[in-house]
C-alpha atoms as a PDB file:
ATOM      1  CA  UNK A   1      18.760 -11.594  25.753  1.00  0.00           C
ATOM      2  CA  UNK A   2      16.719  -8.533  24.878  1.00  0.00           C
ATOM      3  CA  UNK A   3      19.053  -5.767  26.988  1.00  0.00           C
ATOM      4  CA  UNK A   4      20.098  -4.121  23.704  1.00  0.00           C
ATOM      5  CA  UNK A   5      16.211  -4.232  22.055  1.00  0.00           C
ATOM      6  CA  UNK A   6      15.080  -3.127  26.157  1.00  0.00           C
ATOM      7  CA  UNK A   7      17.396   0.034  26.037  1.00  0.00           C
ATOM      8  CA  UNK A   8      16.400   1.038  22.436  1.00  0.00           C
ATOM      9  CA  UNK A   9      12.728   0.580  23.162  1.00  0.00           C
ATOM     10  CA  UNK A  10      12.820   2.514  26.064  1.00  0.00           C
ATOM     11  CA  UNK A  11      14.147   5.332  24.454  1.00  0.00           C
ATOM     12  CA  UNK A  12      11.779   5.280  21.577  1.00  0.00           C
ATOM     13  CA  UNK A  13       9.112   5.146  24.489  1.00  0.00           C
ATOM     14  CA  UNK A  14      10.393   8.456  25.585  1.00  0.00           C
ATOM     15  CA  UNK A  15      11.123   9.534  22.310  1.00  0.00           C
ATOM     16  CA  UNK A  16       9.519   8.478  19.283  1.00  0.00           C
ATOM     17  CA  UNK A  17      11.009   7.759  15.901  1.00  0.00           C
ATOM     18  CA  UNK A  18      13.607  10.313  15.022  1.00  0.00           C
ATOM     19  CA  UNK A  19      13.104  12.501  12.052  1.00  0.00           C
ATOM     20  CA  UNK A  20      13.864  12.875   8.977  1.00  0.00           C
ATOM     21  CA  UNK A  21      13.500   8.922   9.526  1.00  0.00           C
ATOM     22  CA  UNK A  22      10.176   8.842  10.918  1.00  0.00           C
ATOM     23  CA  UNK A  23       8.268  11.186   8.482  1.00  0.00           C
ATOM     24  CA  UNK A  24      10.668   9.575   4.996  1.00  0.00           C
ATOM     25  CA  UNK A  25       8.730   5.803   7.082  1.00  0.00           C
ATOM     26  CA  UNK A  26       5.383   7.651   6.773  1.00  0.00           C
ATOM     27  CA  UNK A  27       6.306   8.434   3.179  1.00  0.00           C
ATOM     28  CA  UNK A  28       6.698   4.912   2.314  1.00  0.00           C
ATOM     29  CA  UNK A  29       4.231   3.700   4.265  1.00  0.00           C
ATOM     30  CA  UNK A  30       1.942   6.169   2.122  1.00  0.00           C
ATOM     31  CA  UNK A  31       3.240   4.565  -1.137  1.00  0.00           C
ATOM     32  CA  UNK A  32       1.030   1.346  -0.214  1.00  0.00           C
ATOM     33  CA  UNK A  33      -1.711   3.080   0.741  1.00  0.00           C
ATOM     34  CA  UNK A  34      -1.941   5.043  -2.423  1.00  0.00           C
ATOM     35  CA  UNK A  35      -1.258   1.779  -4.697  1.00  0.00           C
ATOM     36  CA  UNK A  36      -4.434   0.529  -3.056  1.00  0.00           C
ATOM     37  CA  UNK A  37      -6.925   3.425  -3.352  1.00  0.00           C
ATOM     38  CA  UNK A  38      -5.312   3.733  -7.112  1.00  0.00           C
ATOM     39  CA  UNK A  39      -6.054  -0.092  -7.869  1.00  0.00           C
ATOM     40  CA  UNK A  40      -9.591   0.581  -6.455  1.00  0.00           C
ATOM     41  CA  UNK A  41      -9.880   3.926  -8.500  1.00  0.00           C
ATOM     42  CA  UNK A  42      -8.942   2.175 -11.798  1.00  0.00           C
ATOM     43  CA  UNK A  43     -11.394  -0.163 -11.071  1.00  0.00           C
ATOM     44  CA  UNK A  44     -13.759   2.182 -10.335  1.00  0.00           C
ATOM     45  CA  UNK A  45     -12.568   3.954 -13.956  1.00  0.00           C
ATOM     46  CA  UNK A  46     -13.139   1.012 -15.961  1.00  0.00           C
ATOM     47  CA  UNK A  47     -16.959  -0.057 -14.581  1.00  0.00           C
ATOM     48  CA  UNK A  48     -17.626   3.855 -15.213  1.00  0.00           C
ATOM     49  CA  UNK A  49     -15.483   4.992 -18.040  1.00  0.00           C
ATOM     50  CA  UNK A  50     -16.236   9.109 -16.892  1.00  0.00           C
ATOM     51  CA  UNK A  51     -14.827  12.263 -16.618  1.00  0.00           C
ATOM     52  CA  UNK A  52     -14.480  12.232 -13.161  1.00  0.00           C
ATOM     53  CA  UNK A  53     -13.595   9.293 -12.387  1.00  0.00           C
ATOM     54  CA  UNK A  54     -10.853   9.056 -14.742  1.00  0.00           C
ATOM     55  CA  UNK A  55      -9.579  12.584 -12.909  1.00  0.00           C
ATOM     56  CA  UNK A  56      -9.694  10.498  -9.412  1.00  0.00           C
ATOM     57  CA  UNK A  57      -7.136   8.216 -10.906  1.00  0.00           C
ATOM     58  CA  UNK A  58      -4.914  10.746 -12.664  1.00  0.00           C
ATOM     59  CA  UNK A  59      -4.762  12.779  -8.689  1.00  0.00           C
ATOM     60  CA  UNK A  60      -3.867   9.839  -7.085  1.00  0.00           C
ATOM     61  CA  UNK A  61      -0.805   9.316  -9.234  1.00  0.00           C
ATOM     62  CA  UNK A  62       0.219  12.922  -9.099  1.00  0.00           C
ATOM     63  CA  UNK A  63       0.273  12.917  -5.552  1.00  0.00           C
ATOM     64  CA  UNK A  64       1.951   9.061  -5.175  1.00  0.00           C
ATOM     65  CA  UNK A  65       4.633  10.214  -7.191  1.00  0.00           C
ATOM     66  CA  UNK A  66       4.806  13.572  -5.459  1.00  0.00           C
ATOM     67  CA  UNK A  67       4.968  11.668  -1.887  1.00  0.00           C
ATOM     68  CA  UNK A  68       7.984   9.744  -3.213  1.00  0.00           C
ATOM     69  CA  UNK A  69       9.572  12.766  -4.427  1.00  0.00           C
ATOM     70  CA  UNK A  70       9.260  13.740  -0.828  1.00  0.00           C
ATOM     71  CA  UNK A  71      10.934  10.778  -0.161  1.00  0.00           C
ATOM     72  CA  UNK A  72      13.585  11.054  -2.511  1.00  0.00           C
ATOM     73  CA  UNK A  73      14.170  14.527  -1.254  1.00  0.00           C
ATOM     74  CA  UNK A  74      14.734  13.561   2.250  1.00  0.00           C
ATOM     75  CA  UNK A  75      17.276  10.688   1.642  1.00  0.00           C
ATOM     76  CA  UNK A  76      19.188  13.241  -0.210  1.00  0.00           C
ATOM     77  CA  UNK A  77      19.078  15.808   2.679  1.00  0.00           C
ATOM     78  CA  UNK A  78      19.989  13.242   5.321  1.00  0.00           C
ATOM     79  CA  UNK A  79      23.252  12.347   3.053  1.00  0.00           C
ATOM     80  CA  UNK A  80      24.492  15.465   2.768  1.00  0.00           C
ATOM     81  CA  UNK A  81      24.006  16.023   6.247  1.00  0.00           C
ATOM     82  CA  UNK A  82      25.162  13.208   7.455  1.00  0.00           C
ATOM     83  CA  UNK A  83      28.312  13.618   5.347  1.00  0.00           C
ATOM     84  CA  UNK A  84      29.061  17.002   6.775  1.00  0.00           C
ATOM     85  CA  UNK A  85      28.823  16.087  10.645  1.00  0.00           C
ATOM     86  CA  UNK A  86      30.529  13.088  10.025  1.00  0.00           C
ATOM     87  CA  UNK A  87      28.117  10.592  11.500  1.00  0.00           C
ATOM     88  CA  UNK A  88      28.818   7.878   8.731  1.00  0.00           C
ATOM     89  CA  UNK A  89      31.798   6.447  10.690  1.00  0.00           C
ATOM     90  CA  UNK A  90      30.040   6.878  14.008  1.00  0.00           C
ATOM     91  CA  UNK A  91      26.555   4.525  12.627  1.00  0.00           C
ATOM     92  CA  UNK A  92      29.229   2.125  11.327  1.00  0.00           C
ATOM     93  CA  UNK A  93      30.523   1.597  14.340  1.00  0.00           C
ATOM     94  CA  UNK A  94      27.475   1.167  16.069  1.00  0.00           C
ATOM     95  CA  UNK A  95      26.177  -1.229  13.427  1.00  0.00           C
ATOM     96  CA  UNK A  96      29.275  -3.420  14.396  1.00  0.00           C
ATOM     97  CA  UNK A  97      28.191  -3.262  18.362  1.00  0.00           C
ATOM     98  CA  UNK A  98      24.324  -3.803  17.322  1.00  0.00           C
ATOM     99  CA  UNK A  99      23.694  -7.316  18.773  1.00  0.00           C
ATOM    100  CA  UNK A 100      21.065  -8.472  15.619  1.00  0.00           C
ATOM    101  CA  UNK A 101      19.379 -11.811  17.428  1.00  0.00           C
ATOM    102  CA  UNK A 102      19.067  -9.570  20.906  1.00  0.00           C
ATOM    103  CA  UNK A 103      17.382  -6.854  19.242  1.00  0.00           C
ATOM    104  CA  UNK A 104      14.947  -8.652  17.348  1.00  0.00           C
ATOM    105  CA  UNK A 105      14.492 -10.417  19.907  1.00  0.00           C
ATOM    106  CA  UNK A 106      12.671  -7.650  21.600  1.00  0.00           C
ATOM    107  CA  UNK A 107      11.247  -6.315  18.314  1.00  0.00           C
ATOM    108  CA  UNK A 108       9.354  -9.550  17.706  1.00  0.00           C
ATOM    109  CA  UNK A 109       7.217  -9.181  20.714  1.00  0.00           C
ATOM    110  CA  UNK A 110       3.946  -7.924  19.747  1.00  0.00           C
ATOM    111  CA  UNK A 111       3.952  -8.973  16.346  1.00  0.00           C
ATOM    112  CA  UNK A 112       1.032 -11.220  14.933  1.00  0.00           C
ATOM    113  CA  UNK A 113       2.410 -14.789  14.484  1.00  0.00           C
ATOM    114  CA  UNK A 114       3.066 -15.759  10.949  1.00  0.00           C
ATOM    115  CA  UNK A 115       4.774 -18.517   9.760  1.00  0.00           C
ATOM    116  CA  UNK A 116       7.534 -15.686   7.765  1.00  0.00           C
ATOM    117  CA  UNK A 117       7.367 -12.925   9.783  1.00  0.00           C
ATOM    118  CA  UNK A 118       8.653 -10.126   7.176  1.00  0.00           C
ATOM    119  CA  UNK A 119       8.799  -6.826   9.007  1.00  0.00           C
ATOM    120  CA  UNK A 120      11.207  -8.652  11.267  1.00  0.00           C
ATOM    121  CA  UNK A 121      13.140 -10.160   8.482  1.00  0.00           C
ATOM    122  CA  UNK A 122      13.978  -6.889   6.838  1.00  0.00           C
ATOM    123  CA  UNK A 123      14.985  -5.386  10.069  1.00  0.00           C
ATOM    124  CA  UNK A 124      17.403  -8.311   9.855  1.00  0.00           C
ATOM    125  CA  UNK A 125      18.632  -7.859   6.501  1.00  0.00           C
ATOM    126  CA  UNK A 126      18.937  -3.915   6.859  1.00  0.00           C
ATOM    127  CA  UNK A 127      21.437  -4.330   9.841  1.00  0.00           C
ATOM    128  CA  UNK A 128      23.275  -6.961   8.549  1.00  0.00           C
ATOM    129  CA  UNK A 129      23.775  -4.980   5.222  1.00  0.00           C
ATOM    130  CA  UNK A 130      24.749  -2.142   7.459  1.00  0.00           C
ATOM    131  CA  UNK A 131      27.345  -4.197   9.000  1.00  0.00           C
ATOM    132  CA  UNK A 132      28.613  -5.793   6.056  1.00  0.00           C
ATOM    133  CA  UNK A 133      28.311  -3.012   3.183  1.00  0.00           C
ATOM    134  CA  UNK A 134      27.993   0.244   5.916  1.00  0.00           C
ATOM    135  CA  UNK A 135      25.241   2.807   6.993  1.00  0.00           C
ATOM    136  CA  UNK A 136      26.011   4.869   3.740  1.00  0.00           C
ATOM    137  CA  UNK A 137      25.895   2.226   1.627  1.00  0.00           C
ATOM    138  CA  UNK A 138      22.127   1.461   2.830  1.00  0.00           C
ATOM    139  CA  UNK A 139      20.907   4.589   2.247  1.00  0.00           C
ATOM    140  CA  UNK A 140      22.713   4.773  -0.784  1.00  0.00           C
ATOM    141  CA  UNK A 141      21.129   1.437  -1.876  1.00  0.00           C
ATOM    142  CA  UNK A 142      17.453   2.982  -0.284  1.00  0.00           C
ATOM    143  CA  UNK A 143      17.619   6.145  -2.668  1.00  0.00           C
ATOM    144  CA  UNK A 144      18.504   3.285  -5.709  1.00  0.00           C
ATOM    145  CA  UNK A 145      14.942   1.581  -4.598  1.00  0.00           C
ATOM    146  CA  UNK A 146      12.861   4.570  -4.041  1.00  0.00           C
ATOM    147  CA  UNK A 147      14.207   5.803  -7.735  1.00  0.00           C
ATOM    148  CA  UNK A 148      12.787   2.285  -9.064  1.00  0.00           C
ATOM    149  CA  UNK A 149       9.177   2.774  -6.800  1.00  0.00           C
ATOM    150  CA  UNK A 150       9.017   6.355  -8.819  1.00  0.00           C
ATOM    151  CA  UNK A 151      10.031   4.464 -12.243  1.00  0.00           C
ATOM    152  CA  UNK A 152       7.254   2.040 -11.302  1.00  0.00           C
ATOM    153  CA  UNK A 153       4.720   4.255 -10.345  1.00  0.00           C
ATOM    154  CA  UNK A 154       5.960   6.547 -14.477  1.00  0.00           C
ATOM    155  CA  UNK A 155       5.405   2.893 -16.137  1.00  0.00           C
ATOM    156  CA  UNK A 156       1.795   2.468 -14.536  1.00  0.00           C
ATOM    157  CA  UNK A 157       0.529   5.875 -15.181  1.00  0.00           C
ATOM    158  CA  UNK A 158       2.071   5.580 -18.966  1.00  0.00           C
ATOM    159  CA  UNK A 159      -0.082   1.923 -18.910  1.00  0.00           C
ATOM    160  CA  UNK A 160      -3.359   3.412 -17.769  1.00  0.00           C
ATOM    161  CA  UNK A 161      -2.902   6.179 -20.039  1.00  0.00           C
ATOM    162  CA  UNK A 162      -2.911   3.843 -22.966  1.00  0.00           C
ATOM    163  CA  UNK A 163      -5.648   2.222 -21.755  1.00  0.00           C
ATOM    164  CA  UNK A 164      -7.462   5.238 -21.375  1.00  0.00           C
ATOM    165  CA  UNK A 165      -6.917   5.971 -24.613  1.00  0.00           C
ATOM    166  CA  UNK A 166      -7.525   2.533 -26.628  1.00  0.00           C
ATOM    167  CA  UNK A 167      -9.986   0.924 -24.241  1.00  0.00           C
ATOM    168  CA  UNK A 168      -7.383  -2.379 -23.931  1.00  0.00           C
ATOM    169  CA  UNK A 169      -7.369  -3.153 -20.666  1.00  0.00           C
ATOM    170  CA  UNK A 170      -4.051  -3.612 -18.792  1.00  0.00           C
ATOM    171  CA  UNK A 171      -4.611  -5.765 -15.715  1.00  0.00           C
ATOM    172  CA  UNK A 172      -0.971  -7.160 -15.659  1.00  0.00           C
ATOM    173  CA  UNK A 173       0.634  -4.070 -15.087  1.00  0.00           C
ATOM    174  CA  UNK A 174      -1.598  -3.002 -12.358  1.00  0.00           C
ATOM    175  CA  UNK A 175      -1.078  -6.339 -10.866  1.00  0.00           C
ATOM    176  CA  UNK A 176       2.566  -5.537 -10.734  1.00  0.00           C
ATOM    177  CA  UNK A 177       2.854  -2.277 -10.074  1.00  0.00           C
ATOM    178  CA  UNK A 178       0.107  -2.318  -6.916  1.00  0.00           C
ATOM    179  CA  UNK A 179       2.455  -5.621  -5.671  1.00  0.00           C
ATOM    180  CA  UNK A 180       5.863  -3.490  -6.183  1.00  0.00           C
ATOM    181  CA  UNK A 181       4.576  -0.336  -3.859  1.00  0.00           C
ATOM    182  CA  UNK A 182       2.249  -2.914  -1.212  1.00  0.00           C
ATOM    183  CA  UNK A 183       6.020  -4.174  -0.690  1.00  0.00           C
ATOM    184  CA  UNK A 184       7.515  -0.859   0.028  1.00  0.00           C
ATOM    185  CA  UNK A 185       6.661  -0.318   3.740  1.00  0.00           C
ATOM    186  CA  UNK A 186       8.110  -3.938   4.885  1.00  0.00           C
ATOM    187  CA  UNK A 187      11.478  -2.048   2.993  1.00  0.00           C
ATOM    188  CA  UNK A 188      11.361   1.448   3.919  1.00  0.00           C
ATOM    189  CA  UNK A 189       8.825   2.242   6.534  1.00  0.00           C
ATOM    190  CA  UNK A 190      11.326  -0.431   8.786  1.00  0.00           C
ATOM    191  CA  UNK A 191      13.928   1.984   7.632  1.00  0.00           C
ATOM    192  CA  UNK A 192      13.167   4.229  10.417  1.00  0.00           C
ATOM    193  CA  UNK A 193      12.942   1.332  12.778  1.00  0.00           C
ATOM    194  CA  UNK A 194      16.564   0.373  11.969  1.00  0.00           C
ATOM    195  CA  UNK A 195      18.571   3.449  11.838  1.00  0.00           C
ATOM    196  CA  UNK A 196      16.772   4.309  15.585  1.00  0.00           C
ATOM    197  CA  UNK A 197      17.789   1.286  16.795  1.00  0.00           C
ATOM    198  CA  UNK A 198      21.120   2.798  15.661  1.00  0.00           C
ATOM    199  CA  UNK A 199      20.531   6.545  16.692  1.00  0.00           C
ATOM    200  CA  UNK A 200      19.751   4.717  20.767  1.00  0.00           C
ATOM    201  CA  UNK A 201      22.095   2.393  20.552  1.00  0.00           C
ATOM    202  CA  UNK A 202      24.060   4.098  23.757  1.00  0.00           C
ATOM    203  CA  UNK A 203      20.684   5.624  24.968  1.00  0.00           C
END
Protein backbone atom coordinates (compact mmCIF):
# COMPACT_ATOMS: atom_id res chain seq x y z
CA UNK A 1 0.00 0.00 0.00
CA UNK A 2 1.03 3.63 -0.26
CA UNK A 3 2.84 3.36 -4.02
CA UNK A 4 0.14 5.62 -5.50
CA UNK A 5 0.19 8.32 -2.26
CA UNK A 6 4.53 7.65 -2.53
CA UNK A 7 4.55 8.77 -6.29
CA UNK A 8 2.16 11.76 -5.76
CA UNK A 9 4.07 12.94 -2.72
CA UNK A 10 7.16 12.82 -4.33
CA UNK A 11 6.17 14.94 -6.94
CA UNK A 12 4.59 17.52 -4.77
CA UNK A 13 8.10 17.34 -2.95
CA UNK A 14 9.62 18.49 -6.14
CA UNK A 15 6.86 20.50 -7.02
CA UNK A 16 4.53 22.06 -4.79
CA UNK A 17 0.81 22.47 -5.11
CA UNK A 18 -0.13 23.40 -8.62
CA UNK A 19 -1.79 26.67 -9.28
CA UNK A 20 -4.61 28.07 -9.76
CA UNK A 21 -5.28 25.18 -7.05
CA UNK A 22 -2.81 26.12 -4.60
CA UNK A 23 -3.41 29.95 -4.33
CA UNK A 24 -7.87 29.32 -4.78
CA UNK A 25 -6.55 26.60 -1.15
CA UNK A 26 -4.91 29.75 0.30
CA UNK A 27 -8.11 31.62 -0.50
CA UNK A 28 -10.16 29.36 1.50
CA UNK A 29 -7.91 28.79 3.95
CA UNK A 30 -8.06 32.75 4.40
CA UNK A 31 -11.90 32.57 4.77
CA UNK A 32 -11.29 30.96 8.39
CA UNK A 33 -8.84 33.10 9.30
CA UNK A 34 -10.84 36.16 8.60
CA UNK A 35 -14.12 34.64 10.37
CA UNK A 36 -11.88 34.55 13.42
CA UNK A 37 -10.22 38.00 13.55
CA UNK A 38 -13.99 39.26 12.53
CA UNK A 39 -15.60 37.31 15.59
CA UNK A 40 -12.79 38.88 17.74
CA UNK A 41 -13.35 42.40 16.08
CA UNK A 42 -17.13 42.32 16.83
CA UNK A 43 -16.31 41.54 20.10
CA UNK A 44 -13.99 44.03 20.37
CA UNK A 45 -17.00 46.47 18.74
CA UNK A 46 -19.46 45.68 21.25
CA UNK A 47 -17.13 46.17 24.71
CA UNK A 48 -16.15 49.59 22.83
CA UNK A 49 -19.05 50.70 20.78
CA UNK A 50 -16.43 53.43 18.65
CA UNK A 51 -15.72 54.81 15.55
CA UNK A 52 -12.88 52.90 14.92
CA UNK A 53 -13.51 49.99 16.00
CA UNK A 54 -16.69 49.60 14.30
CA UNK A 55 -14.46 50.54 10.90
CA UNK A 56 -12.07 47.40 11.91
CA UNK A 57 -15.10 45.23 11.54
CA UNK A 58 -16.66 46.76 8.43
CA UNK A 59 -12.63 46.16 6.60
CA UNK A 60 -12.55 42.83 7.58
CA UNK A 61 -15.76 41.98 5.79
CA UNK A 62 -14.87 43.94 2.72
CA UNK A 63 -11.84 42.16 2.29
CA UNK A 64 -13.42 38.40 3.38
CA UNK A 65 -15.83 38.85 0.81
CA UNK A 66 -13.31 40.28 -1.62
CA UNK A 67 -10.91 37.09 -0.95
CA UNK A 68 -13.85 34.86 -1.91
CA UNK A 69 -14.53 36.79 -4.90
CA UNK A 70 -10.99 35.86 -5.67
CA UNK A 71 -12.03 32.59 -5.17
CA UNK A 72 -15.00 32.60 -7.13
CA UNK A 73 -13.02 34.14 -9.90
CA UNK A 74 -10.53 31.44 -10.11
CA UNK A 75 -12.97 28.42 -10.20
CA UNK A 76 -14.49 30.17 -13.07
CA UNK A 77 -11.12 30.62 -14.92
CA UNK A 78 -10.03 27.03 -14.30
CA UNK A 79 -13.54 25.87 -16.00
CA UNK A 80 -13.26 27.59 -18.88
CA UNK A 81 -9.89 26.51 -19.24
CA UNK A 82 -10.21 23.34 -18.49
CA UNK A 83 -13.12 23.08 -20.94
CA UNK A 84 -11.08 24.38 -23.81
CA UNK A 85 -7.95 21.94 -23.48
CA UNK A 86 -10.12 19.27 -22.84
CA UNK A 87 -8.72 17.99 -19.57
CA UNK A 88 -12.26 17.09 -18.10
CA UNK A 89 -12.20 13.60 -19.71
CA UNK A 90 -8.51 13.16 -19.00
CA UNK A 91 -9.11 13.94 -14.68
CA UNK A 92 -12.05 11.53 -15.09
CA UNK A 93 -10.13 9.01 -16.09
CA UNK A 94 -7.60 9.40 -13.66
CA UNK A 95 -10.15 9.67 -10.86
CA UNK A 96 -11.23 6.07 -11.98
CA UNK A 97 -7.34 4.77 -11.68
CA UNK A 98 -6.90 6.86 -8.25
CA UNK A 99 -6.55 3.98 -5.72
CA UNK A 100 -8.62 6.05 -2.62
CA UNK A 101 -7.49 3.65 0.58
CA UNK A 102 -3.64 3.67 -0.97
CA UNK A 103 -3.54 7.27 -1.20
CA UNK A 104 -4.81 8.17 2.02
CA UNK A 105 -3.00 5.88 3.19
CA UNK A 106 0.07 7.92 2.67
CA UNK A 107 -1.78 11.21 3.29
CA UNK A 108 -2.62 10.18 6.85
CA UNK A 109 0.93 10.04 7.93
CA UNK A 110 1.78 13.06 9.76
CA UNK A 111 -1.50 14.00 10.79
CA UNK A 112 -2.31 14.58 14.61
CA UNK A 113 -4.39 11.59 15.84
CA UNK A 114 -8.01 12.32 16.34
CA UNK A 115 -10.60 10.09 16.89
CA UNK A 116 -12.47 11.68 13.20
CA UNK A 117 -9.77 12.72 11.37
CA UNK A 118 -11.61 15.34 8.91
CA UNK A 119 -9.01 16.69 6.52
CA UNK A 120 -8.60 13.06 5.57
CA UNK A 121 -12.24 12.40 5.34
CA UNK A 122 -12.92 15.10 2.82
CA UNK A 123 -10.04 14.05 0.74
CA UNK A 124 -12.11 10.87 0.74
CA UNK A 125 -15.33 12.22 -0.12
CA UNK A 126 -13.86 14.68 -2.87
CA UNK A 127 -12.40 11.65 -4.87
CA UNK A 128 -15.08 9.50 -4.49
CA UNK A 129 -17.50 12.29 -5.75
CA UNK A 130 -15.03 12.70 -8.53
CA UNK A 131 -15.38 9.17 -9.41
CA UNK A 132 -18.93 8.86 -9.05
CA UNK A 133 -20.39 12.39 -10.25
CA UNK A 134 -16.85 13.50 -12.36
CA UNK A 135 -14.02 16.18 -11.97
CA UNK A 136 -16.45 18.85 -13.50
CA UNK A 137 -19.09 18.09 -11.51
CA UNK A 138 -16.83 18.86 -8.26
CA UNK A 139 -15.84 21.97 -9.23
CA UNK A 140 -19.10 22.69 -10.40
CA UNK A 141 -20.51 21.67 -6.96
CA UNK A 142 -17.21 23.84 -5.28
CA UNK A 143 -18.30 27.17 -7.13
CA UNK A 144 -22.19 26.20 -5.68
CA UNK A 145 -20.40 26.25 -1.98
CA UNK A 146 -18.14 29.14 -2.32
CA UNK A 147 -21.45 31.16 -3.73
CA UNK A 148 -23.19 30.05 -0.28
CA UNK A 149 -19.67 31.10 1.95
CA UNK A 150 -20.19 34.71 0.04
CA UNK A 151 -24.15 34.55 0.83
CA UNK A 152 -23.04 33.78 4.39
CA UNK A 153 -20.51 36.15 4.84
CA UNK A 154 -23.81 39.19 2.90
CA UNK A 155 -26.22 37.71 5.81
CA UNK A 156 -23.57 38.44 8.68
CA UNK A 157 -22.53 41.81 7.58
CA UNK A 158 -26.49 42.69 7.00
CA UNK A 159 -26.79 41.17 10.95
CA UNK A 160 -24.05 43.32 12.41
CA UNK A 161 -25.28 46.16 10.57
CA UNK A 162 -28.56 45.97 12.37
CA UNK A 163 -26.98 45.61 15.36
CA UNK A 164 -24.96 48.47 14.82
CA UNK A 165 -27.73 50.31 14.30
CA UNK A 166 -30.35 49.18 17.15
CA UNK A 167 -27.85 48.11 19.79
CA UNK A 168 -29.67 44.31 19.83
CA UNK A 169 -27.11 42.14 19.94
CA UNK A 170 -26.94 39.21 17.47
CA UNK A 171 -24.77 36.45 18.91
CA UNK A 172 -26.59 33.59 16.98
CA UNK A 173 -25.72 34.68 13.74
CA UNK A 174 -22.15 35.22 14.49
CA UNK A 175 -22.15 31.86 16.02
CA UNK A 176 -23.19 30.52 12.69
CA UNK A 177 -21.68 32.35 10.35
CA UNK A 178 -17.90 32.15 12.14
CA UNK A 179 -18.81 28.01 12.27
CA UNK A 180 -19.88 28.04 8.37
CA UNK A 181 -16.36 29.78 7.12
CA UNK A 182 -14.01 27.82 10.24
CA UNK A 183 -15.43 24.77 8.07
CA UNK A 184 -14.32 26.00 4.75
CA UNK A 185 -10.61 24.98 4.66
CA UNK A 186 -11.36 21.12 5.69
CA UNK A 187 -13.69 21.69 2.12
CA UNK A 188 -11.71 23.76 -0.09
CA UNK A 189 -8.21 24.31 1.08
CA UNK A 190 -8.11 20.04 0.58
CA UNK A 191 -9.33 21.00 -2.81
CA UNK A 192 -5.91 21.60 -3.94
CA UNK A 193 -4.73 18.50 -2.21
CA UNK A 194 -7.14 16.38 -4.31
CA UNK A 195 -7.04 17.61 -7.77
CA UNK A 196 -2.83 17.27 -7.34
CA UNK A 197 -3.16 14.02 -6.36
CA UNK A 198 -4.95 13.97 -9.75
CA UNK A 199 -2.61 16.40 -11.76
CA UNK A 200 0.61 13.49 -10.46
CA UNK A 201 -1.24 10.77 -10.78
CA UNK A 202 1.31 9.40 -13.72
CA UNK A 203 4.17 11.58 -12.22
Amino acid sequence: MGVQGDRIFAAIKLRGFPDPWATFGECMSWEAAYAVQLKQAIDTARKEQDEQTNATVEALFTVKDANLAKARRLLADVLIEYDHKGMWAELDERARQLDIDDVSERWARGLVEHPYPIALRSLQFNWTYMKDHGVRAFYEMTARYVDGLRANTHRWRDAWKQEAATGILDRVTTVECDLASEEAPMHCDVCKKTITALLYLHE
